[in-house]
Protein backbone atom coordinates (compact mmCIF):
# COMPACT_ATOMS: atom_id res chain seq x y z
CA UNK A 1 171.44 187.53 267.07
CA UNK A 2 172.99 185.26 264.06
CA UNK A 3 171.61 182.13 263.76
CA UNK A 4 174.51 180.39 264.39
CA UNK A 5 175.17 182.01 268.04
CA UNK A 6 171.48 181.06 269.46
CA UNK A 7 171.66 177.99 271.39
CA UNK A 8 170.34 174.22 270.37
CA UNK A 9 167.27 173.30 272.36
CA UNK A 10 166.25 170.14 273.85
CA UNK A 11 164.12 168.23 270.91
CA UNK A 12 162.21 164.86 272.61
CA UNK A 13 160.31 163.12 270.52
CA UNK A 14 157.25 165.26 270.20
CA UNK A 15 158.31 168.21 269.50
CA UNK A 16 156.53 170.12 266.46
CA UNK A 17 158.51 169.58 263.25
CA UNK A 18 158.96 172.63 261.24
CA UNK A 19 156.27 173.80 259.15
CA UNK A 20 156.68 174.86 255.53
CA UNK A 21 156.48 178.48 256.22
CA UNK A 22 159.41 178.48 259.04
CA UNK A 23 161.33 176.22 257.06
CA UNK A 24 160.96 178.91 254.33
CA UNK A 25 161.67 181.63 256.54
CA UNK A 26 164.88 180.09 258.08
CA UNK A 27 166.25 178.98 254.16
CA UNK A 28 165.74 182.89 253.57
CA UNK A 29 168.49 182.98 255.93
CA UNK A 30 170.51 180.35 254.83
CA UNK A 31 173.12 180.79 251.73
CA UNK A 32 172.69 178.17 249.74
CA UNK A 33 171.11 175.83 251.63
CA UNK A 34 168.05 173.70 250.32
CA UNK A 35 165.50 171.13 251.80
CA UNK A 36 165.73 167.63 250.74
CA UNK A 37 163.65 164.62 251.28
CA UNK A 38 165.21 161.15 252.29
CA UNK A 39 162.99 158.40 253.66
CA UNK A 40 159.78 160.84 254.26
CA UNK A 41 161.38 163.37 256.60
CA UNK A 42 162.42 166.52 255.74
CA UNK A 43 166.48 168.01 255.97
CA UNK A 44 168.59 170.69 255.10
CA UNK A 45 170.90 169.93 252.92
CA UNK A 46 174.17 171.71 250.84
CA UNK A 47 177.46 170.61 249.36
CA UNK A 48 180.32 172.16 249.77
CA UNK A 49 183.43 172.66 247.46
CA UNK A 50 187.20 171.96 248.18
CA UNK A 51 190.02 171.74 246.20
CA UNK A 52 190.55 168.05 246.69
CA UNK A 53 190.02 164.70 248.84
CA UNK A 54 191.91 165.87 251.38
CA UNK A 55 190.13 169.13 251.68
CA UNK A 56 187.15 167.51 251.94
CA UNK A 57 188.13 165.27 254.41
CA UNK A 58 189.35 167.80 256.46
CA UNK A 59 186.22 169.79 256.64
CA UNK A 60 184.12 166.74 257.28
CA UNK A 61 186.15 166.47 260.14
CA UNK A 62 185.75 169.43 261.20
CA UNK A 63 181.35 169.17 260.65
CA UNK A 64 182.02 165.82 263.01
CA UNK A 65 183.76 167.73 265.84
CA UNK A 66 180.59 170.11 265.62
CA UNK A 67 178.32 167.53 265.59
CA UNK A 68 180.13 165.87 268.43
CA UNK A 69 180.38 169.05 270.40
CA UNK A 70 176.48 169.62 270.54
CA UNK A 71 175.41 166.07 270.49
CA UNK A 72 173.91 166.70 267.05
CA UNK A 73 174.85 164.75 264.04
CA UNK A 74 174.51 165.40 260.26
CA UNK A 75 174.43 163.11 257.55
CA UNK A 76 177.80 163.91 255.72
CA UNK A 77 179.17 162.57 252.04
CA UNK A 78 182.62 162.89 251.55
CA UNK A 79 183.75 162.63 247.99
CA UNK A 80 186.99 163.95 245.87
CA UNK A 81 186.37 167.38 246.19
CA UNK A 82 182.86 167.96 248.39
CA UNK A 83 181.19 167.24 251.49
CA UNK A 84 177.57 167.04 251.01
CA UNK A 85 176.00 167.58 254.57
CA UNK A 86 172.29 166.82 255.51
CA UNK A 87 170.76 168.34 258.86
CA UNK A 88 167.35 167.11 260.69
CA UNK A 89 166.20 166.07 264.00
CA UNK A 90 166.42 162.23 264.62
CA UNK A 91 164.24 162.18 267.21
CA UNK A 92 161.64 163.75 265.92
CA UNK A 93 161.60 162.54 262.36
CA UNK A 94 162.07 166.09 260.44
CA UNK A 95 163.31 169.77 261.06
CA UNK A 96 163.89 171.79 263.80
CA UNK A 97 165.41 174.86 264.64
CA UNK A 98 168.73 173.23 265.91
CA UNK A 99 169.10 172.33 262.39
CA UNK A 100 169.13 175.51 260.77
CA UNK A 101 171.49 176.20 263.82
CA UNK A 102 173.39 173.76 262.74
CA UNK A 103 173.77 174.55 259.53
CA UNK A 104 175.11 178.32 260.22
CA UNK A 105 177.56 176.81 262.23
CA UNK A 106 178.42 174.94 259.33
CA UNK A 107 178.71 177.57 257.00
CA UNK A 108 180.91 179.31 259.49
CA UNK A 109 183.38 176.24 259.71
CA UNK A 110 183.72 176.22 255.90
């Protein structure tokens, strides 16, 4: 099954963060996708190219109904020309699963 077809799963607070090696693992799977860092918890993170503002608005957009959708919600920059969006787990303060989901779905959108 593609990553972006499996389905989220619940994530209380609690639940095991990602290790390295899965986080590696999943990234193998992942086109250009990289992890960032941003106040001490780990997240997926990629910018994406469009031809202009309104491009990139438009595909933000279509990230938020996503996010909306699965009651999952990024971290997105919009700029002249790119989206940058940034997956992780609120709840549990770092990466899941669901946000490798995530970002599959996102790849698929764009």
């Amino acid at each position: 099954m593609d990553l972006k077809d499996e389905v989220l799963k619940p994530c209380p607070k609690g639940t095991p963060i990602l290790t390295p090696e899965e986080q590696q693992a999943l990234l193998a799977t992942m086109t250009d996708w990289s992890v960032t860092q941003q106040d001490g918890e780990d997240q997926f993170i990629k910018t994406f190219r469009t031809k202009d503002f309104a491009g990139a608005l438009a595909l933000a957009n279509r990230i938020g109904e996503l996010a909306e959708a699965e009651d999952h919600h990024p971290t997105l920059e919009v700029s002249w020309g790119k989206v940058t969006v940034r997956w992780w787990t609120h709840a549990i303060g770092g990466l899941h699963r669901n946000d490798a989901i995530m970002a599959a779905r996102t790849d698929a959108l764009a």
